[in-house]
PDB file of N, CA and C in Angstrom:
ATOM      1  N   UNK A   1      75.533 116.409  98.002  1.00  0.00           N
ATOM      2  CA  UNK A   1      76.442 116.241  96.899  1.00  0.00           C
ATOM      3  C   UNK A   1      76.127 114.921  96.212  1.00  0.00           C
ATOM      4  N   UNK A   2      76.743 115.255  94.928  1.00  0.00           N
ATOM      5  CA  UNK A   2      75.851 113.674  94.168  1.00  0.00           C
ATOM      6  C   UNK A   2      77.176 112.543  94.424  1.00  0.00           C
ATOM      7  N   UNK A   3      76.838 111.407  94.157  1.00  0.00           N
ATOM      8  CA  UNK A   3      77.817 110.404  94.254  1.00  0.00           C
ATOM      9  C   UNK A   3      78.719 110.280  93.126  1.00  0.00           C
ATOM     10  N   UNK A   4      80.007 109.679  93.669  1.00  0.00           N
ATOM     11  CA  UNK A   4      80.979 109.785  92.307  1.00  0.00           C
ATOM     12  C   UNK A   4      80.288 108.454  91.240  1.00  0.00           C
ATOM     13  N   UNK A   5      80.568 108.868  90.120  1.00  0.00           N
ATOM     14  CA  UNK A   5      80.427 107.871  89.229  1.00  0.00           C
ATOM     15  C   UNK A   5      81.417 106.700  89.718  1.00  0.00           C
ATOM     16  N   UNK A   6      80.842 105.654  89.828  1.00  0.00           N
ATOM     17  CA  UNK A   6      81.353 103.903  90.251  1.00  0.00           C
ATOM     18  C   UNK A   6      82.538 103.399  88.682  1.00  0.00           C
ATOM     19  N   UNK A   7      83.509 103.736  88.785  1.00  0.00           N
ATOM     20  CA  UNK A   7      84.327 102.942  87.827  1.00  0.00           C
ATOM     21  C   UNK A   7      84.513 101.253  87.397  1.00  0.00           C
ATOM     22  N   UNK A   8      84.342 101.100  86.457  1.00  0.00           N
ATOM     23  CA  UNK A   8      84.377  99.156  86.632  1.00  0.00           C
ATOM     24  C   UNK A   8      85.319  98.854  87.341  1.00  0.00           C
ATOM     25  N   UNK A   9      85.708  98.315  88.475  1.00  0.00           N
ATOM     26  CA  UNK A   9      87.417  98.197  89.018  1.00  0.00           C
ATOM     27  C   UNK A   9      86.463  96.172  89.124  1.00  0.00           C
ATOM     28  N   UNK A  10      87.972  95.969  88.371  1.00  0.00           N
ATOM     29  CA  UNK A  10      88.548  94.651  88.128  1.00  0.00           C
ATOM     30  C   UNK A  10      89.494  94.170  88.911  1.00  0.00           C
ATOM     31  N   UNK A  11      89.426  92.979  89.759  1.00  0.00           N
ATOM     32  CA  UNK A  11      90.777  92.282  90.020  1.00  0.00           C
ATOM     33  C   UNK A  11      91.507  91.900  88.688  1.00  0.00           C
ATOM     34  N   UNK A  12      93.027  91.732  88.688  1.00  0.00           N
ATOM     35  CA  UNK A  12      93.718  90.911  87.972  1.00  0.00           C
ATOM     36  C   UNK A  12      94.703  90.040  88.546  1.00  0.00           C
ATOM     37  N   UNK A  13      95.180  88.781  87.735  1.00  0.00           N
ATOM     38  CA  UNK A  13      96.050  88.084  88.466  1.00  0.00           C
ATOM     39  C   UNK A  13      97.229  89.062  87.958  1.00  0.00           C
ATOM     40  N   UNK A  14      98.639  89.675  88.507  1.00  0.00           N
ATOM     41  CA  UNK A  14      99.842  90.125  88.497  1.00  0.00           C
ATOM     42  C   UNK A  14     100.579  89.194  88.925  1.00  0.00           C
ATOM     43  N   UNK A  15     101.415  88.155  88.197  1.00  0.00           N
ATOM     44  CA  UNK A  15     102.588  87.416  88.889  1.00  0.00           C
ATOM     45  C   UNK A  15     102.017  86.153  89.860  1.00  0.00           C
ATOM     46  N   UNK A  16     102.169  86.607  91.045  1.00  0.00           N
ATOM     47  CA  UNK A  16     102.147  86.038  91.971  1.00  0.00           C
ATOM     48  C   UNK A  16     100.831  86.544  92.822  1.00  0.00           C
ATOM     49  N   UNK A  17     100.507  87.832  92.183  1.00  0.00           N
ATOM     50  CA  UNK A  17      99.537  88.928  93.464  1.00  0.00           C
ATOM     51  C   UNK A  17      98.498  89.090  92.592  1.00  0.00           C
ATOM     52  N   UNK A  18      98.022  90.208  93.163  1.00  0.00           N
ATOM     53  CA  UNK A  18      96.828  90.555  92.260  1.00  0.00           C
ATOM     54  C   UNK A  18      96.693  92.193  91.835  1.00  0.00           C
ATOM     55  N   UNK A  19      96.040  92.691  90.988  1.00  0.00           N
ATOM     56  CA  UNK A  19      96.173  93.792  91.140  1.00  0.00           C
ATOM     57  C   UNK A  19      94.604  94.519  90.551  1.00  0.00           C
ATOM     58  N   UNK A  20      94.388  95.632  90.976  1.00  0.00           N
ATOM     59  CA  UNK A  20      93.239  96.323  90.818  1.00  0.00           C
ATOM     60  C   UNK A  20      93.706  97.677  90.044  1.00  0.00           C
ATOM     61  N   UNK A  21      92.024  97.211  88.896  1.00  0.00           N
ATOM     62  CA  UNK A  21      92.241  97.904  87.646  1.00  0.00           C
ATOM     63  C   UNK A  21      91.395  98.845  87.723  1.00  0.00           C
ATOM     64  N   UNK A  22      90.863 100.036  87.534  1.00  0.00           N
ATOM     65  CA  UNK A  22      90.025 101.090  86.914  1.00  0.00           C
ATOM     66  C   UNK A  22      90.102 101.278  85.464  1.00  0.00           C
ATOM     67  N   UNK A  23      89.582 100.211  84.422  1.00  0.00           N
ATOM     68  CA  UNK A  23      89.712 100.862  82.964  1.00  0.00           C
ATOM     69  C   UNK A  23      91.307 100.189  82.975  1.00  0.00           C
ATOM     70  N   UNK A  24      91.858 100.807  82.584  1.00  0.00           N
ATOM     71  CA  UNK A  24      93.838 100.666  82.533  1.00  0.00           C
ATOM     72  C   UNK A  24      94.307 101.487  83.637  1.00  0.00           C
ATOM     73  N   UNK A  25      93.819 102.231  84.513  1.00  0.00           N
ATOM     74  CA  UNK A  25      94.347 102.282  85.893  1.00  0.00           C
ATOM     75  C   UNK A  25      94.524 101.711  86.679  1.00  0.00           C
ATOM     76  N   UNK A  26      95.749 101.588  87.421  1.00  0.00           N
ATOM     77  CA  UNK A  26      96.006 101.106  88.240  1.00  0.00           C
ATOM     78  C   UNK A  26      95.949 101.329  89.697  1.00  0.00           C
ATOM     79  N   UNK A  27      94.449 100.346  90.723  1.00  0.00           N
ATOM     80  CA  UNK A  27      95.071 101.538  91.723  1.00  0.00           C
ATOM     81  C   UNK A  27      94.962 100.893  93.148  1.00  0.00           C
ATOM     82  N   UNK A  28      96.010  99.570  92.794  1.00  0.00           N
ATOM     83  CA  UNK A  28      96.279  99.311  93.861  1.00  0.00           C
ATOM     84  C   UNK A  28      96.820  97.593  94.066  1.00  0.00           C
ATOM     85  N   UNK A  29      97.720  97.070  94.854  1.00  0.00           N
ATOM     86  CA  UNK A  29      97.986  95.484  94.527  1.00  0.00           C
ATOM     87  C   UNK A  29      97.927  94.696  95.643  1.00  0.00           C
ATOM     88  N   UNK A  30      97.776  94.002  95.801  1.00  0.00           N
ATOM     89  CA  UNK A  30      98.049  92.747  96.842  1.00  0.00           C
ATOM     90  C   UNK A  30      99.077  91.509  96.622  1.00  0.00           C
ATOM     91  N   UNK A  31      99.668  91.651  97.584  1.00  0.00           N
ATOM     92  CA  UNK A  31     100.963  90.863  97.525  1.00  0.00           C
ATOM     93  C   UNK A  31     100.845  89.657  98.226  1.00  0.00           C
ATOM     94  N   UNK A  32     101.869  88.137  98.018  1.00  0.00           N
ATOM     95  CA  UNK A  32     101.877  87.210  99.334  1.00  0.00           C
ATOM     96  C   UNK A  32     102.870  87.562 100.067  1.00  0.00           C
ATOM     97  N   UNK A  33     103.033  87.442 101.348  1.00  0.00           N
ATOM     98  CA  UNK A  33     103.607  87.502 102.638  1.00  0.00           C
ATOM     99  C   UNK A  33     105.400  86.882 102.287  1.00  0.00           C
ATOM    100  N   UNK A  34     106.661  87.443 102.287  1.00  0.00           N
ATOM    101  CA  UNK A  34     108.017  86.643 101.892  1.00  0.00           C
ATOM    102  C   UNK A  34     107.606  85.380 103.237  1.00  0.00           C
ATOM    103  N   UNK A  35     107.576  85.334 103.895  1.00  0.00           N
ATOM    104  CA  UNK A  35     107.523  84.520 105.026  1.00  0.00           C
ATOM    105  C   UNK A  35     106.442  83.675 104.735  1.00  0.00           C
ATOM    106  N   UNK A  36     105.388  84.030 104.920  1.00  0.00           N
ATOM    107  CA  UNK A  36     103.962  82.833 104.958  1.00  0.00           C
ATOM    108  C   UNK A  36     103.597  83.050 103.579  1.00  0.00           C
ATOM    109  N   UNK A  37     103.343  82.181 102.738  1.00  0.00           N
ATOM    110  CA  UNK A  37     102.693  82.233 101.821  1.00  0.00           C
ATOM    111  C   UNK A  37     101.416  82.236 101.555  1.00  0.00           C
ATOM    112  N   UNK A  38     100.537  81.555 102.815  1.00  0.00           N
ATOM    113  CA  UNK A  38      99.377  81.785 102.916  1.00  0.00           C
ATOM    114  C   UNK A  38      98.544  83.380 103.725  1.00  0.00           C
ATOM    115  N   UNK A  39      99.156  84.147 103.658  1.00  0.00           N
ATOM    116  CA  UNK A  39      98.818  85.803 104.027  1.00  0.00           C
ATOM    117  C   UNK A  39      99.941  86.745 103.292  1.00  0.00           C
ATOM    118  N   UNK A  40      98.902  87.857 103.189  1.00  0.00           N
ATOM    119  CA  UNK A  40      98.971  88.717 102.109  1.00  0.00           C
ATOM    120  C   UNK A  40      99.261  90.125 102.577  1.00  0.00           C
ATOM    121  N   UNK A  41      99.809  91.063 101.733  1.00  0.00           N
ATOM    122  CA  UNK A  41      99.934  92.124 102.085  1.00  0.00           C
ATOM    123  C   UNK A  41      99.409  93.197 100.983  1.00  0.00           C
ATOM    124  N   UNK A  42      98.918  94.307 101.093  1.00  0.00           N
ATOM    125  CA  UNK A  42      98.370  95.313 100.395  1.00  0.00           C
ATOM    126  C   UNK A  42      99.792  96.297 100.444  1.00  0.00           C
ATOM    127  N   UNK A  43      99.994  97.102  99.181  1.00  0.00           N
ATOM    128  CA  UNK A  43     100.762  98.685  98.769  1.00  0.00           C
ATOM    129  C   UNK A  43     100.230  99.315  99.203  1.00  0.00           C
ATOM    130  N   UNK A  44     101.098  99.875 100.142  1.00  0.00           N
ATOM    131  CA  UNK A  44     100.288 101.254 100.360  1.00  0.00           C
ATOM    132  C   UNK A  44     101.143 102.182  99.296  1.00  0.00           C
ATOM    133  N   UNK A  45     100.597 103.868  99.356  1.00  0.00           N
ATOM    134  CA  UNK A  45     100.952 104.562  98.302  1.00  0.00           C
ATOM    135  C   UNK A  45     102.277 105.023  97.832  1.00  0.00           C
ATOM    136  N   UNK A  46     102.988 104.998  99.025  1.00  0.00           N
ATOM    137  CA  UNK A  46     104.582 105.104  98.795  1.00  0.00           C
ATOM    138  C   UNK A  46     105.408 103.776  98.656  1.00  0.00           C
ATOM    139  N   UNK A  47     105.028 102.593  98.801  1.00  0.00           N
ATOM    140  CA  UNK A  47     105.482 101.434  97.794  1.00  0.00           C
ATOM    141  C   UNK A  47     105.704 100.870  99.571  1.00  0.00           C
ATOM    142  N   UNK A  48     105.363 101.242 100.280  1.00  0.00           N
ATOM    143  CA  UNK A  48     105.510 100.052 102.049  1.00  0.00           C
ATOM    144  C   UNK A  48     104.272  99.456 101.411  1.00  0.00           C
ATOM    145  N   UNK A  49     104.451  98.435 102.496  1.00  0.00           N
ATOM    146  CA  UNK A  49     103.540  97.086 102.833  1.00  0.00           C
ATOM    147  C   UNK A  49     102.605  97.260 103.713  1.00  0.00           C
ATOM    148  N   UNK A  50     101.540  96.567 103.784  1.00  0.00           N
ATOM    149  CA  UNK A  50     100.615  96.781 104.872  1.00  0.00           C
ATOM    150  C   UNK A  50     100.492  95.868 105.747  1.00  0.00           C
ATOM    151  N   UNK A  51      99.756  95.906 106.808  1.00  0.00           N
ATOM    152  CA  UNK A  51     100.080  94.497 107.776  1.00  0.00           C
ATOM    153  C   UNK A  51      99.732  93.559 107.110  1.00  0.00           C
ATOM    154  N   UNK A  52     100.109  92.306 107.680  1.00  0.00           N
ATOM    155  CA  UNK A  52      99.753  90.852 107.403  1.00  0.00           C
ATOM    156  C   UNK A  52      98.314  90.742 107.364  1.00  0.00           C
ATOM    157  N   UNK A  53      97.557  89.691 106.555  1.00  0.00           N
ATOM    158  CA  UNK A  53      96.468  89.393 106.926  1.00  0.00           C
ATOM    159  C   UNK A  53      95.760  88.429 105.275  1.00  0.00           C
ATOM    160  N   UNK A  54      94.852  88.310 105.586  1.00  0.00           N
ATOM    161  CA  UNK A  54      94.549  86.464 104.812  1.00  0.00           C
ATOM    162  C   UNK A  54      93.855  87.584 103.281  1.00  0.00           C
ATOM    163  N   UNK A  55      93.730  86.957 102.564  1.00  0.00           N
ATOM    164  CA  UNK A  55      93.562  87.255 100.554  1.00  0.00           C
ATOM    165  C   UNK A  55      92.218  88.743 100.927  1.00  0.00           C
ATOM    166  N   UNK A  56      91.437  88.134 101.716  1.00  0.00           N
ATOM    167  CA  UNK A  56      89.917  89.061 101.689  1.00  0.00           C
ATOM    168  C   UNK A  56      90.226  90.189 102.503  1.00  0.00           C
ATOM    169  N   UNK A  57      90.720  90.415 103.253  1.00  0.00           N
ATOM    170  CA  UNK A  57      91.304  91.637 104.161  1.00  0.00           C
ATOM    171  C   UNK A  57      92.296  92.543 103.172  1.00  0.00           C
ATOM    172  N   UNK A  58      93.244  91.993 102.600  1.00  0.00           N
ATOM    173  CA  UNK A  58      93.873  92.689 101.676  1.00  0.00           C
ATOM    174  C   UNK A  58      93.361  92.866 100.980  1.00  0.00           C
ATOM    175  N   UNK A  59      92.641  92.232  99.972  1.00  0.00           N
ATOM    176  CA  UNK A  59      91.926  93.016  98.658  1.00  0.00           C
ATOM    177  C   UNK A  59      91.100  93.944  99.561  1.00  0.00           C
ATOM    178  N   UNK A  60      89.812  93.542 100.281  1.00  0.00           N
ATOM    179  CA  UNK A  60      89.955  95.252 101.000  1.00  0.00           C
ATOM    180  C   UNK A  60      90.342  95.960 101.514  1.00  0.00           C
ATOM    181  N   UNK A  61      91.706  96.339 101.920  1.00  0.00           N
ATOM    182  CA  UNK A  61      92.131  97.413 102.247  1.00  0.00           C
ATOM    183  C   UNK A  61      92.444  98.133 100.877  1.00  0.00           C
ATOM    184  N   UNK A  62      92.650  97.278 100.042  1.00  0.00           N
ATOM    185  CA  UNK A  62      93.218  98.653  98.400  1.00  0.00           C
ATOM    186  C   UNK A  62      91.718  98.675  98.157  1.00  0.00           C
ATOM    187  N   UNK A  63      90.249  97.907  98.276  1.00  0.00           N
ATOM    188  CA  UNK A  63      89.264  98.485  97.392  1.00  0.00           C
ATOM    189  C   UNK A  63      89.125  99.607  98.311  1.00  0.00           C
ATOM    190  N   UNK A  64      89.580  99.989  99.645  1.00  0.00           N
ATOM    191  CA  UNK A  64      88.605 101.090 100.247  1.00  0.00           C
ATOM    192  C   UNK A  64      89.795 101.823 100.156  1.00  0.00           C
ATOM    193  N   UNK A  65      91.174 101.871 100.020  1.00  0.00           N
ATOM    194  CA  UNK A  65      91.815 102.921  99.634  1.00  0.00           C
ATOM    195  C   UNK A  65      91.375 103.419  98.141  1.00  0.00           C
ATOM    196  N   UNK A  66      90.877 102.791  97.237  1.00  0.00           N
ATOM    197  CA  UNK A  66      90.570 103.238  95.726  1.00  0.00           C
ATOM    198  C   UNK A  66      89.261 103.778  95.646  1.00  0.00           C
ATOM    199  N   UNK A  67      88.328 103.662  96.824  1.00  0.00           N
ATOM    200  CA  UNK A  67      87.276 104.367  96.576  1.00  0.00           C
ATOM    201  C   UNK A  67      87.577 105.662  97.413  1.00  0.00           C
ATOM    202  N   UNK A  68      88.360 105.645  98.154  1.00  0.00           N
ATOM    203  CA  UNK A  68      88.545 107.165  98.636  1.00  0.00           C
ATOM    204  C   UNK A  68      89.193 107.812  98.009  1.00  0.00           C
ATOM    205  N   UNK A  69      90.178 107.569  97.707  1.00  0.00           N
ATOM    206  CA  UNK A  69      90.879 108.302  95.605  1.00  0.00           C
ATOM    207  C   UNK A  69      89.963 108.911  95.273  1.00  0.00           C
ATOM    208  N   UNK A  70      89.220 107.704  94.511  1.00  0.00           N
ATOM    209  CA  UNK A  70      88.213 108.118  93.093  1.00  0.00           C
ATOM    210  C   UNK A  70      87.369 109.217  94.108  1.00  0.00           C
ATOM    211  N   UNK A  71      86.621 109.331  95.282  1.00  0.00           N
ATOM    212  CA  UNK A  71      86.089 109.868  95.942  1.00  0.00           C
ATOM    213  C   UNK A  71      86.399 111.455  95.983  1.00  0.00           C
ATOM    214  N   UNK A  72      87.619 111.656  96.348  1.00  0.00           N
ATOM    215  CA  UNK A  72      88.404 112.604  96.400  1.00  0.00           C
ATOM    216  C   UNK A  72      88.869 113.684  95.223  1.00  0.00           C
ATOM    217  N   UNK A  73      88.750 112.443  93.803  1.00  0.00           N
ATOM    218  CA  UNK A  73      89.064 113.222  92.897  1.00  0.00           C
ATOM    219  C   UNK A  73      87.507 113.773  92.122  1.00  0.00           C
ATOM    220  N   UNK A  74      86.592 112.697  92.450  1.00  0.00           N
ATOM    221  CA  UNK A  74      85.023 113.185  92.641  1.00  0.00           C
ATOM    222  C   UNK A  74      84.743 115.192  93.009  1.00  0.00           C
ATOM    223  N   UNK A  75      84.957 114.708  93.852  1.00  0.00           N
ATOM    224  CA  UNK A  75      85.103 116.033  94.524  1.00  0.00           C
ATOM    225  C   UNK A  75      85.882 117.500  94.129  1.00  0.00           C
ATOM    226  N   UNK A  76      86.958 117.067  93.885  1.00  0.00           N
ATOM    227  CA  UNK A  76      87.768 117.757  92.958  1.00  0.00           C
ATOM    228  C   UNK A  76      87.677 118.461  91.924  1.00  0.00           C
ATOM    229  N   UNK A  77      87.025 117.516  90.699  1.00  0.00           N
ATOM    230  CA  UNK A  77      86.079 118.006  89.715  1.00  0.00           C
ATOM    231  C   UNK A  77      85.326 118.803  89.828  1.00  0.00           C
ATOM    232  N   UNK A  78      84.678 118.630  91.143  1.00  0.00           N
ATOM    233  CA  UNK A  78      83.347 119.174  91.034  1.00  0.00           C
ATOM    234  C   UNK A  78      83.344 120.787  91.919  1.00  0.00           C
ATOM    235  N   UNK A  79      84.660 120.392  92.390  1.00  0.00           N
ATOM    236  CA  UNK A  79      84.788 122.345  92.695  1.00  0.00           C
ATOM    237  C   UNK A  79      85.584 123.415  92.062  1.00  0.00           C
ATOM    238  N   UNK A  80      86.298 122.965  91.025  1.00  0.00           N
ATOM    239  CA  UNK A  80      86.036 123.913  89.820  1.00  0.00           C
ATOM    240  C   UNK A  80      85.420 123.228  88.281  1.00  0.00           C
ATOM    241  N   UNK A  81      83.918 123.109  88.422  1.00  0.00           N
ATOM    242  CA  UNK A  81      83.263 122.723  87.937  1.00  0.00           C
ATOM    243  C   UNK A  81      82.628 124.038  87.318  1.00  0.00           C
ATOM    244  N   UNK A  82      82.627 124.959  85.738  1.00  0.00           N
ATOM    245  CA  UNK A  82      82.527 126.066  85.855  1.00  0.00           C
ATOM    246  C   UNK A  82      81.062 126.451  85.819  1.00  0.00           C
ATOM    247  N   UNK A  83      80.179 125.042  85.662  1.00  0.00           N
ATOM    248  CA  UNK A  83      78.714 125.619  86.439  1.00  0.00           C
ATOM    249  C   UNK A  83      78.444 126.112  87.644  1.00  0.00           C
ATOM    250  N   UNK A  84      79.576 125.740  88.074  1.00  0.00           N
ATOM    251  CA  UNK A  84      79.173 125.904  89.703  1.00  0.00           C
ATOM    252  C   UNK A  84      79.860 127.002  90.494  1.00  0.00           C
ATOM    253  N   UNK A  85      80.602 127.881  89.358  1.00  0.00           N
ATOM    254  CA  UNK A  85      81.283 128.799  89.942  1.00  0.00           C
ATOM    255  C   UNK A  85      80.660 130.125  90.396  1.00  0.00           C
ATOM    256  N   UNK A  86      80.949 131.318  91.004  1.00  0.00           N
ATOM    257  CA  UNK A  86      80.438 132.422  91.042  1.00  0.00           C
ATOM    258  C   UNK A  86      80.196 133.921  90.185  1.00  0.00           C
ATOM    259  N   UNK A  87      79.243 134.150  90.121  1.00  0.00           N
ATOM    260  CA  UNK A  87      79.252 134.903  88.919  1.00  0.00           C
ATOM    261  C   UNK A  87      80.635 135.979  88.685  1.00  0.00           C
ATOM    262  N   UNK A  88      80.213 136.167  87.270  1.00  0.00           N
ATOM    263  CA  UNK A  88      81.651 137.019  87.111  1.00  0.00           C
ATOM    264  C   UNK A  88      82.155 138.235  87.967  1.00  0.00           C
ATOM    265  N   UNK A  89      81.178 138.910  88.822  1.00  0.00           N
ATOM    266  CA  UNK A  89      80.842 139.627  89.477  1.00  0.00           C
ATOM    267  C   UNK A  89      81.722 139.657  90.481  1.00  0.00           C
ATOM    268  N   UNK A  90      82.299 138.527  91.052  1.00  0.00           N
ATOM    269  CA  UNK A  90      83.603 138.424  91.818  1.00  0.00           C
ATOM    270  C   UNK A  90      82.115 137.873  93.586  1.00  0.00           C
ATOM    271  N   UNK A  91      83.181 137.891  94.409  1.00  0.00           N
ATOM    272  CA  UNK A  91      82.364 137.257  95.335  1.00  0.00           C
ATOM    273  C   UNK A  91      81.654 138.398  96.706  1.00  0.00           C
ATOM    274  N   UNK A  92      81.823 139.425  96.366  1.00  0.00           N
ATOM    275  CA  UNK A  92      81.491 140.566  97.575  1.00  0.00           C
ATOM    276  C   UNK A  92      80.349 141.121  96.439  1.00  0.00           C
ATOM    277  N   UNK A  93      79.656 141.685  97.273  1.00  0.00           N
ATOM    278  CA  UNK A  93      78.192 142.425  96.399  1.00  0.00           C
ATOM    279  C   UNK A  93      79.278 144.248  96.603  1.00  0.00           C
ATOM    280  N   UNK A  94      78.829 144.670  95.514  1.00  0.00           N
ATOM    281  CA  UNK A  94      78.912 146.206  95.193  1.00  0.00           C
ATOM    282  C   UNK A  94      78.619 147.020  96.145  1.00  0.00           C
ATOM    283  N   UNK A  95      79.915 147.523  96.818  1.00  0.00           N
ATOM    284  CA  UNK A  95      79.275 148.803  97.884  1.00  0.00           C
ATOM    285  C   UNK A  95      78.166 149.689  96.918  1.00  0.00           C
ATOM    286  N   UNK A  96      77.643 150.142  98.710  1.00  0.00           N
ATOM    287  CA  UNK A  96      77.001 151.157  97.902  1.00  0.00           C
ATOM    288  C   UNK A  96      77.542 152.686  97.491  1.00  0.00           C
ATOM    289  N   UNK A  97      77.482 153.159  97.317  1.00  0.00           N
ATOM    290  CA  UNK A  97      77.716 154.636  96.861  1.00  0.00           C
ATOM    291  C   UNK A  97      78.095 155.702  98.028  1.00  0.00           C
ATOM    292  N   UNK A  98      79.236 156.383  98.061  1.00  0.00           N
ATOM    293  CA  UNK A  98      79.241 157.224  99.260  1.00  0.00           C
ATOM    294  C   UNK A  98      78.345 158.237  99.167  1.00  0.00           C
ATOM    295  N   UNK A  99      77.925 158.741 100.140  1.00  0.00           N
ATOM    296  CA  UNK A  99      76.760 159.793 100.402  1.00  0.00           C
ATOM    297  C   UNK A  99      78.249 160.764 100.253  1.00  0.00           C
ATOM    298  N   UNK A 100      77.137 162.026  99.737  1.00  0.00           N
ATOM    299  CA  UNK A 100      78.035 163.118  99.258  1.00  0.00           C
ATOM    300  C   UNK A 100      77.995 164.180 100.618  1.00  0.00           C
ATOM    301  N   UNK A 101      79.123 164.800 101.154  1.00  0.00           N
ATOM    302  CA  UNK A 101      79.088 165.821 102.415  1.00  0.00           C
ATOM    303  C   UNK A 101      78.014 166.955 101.886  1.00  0.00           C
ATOM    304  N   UNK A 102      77.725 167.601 102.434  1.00  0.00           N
ATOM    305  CA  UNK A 102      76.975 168.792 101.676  1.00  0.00           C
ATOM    306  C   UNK A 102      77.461 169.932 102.422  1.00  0.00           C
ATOM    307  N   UNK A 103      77.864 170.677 102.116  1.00  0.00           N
ATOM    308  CA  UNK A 103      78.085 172.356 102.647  1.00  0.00           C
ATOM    309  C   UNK A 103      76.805 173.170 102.942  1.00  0.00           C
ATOM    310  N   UNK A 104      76.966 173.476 104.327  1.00  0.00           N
ATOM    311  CA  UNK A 104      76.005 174.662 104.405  1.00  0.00           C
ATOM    312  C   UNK A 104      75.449 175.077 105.201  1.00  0.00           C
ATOM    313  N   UNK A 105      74.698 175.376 105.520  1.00  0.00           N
ATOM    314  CA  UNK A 105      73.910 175.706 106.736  1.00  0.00           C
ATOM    315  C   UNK A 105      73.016 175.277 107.589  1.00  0.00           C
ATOM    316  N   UNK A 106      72.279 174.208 106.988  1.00  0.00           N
ATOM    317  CA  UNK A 106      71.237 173.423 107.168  1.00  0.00           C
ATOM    318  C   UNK A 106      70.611 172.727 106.909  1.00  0.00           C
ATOM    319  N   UNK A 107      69.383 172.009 107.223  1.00  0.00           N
ATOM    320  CA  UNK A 107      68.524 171.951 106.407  1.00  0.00           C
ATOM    321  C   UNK A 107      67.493 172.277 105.877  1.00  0.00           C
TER     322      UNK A 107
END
């Protein structure tokens, strides 16, 4: 399978955090810690937190959650992709023909 096309993904500063861009997508942030200010936390997709851990650990955990996204939706595309579909023909090959009984006596 071919590789997904690589999107420009950008850090940005957000506030206090940071956040990761695709184009104007958004897909994914890093937060500081309410407690320590020096450790950080990553979003996960339902808006929890991820464990503790220092600026470079968090920004990767959202870059490798955003390449399995884009990965996923890679993929996606590409299976109803209508080059790649099956002919109109449907997906079973054409029985063949019933043999006809014959009446009679012999051969």
């Amino acid at each position: 399978m071919n590789n997904p096309p690589i999107p420009n993904l950008s850090w940005r500063r957000d506030g206090r955090g940071w956040l990761l861009l695709a184009g104007r997508r958004r897909m994914g942030r890093v937060i500081p810690d309410f407690n320590r200010p020096d450790m950080w936390r990553s979003t996960k997709s339902r808006g929890e937190y991820s464990d503790i851990g220092n600026l470079s650990w968090s920004k990767n955990a959202v870059l490798v959650g955003a390449e399995l996204e884009l990965a996923f939706e890679h993929r996606q595309r590409a299976a109803i992709d209508p080059r790649k579909c099956l002919e109109n023909g449907g997906l079973f090959r054409p029985r063949a023909r019933p043999l006809s009984k014959t009446t009679g006596g012999g051969r």
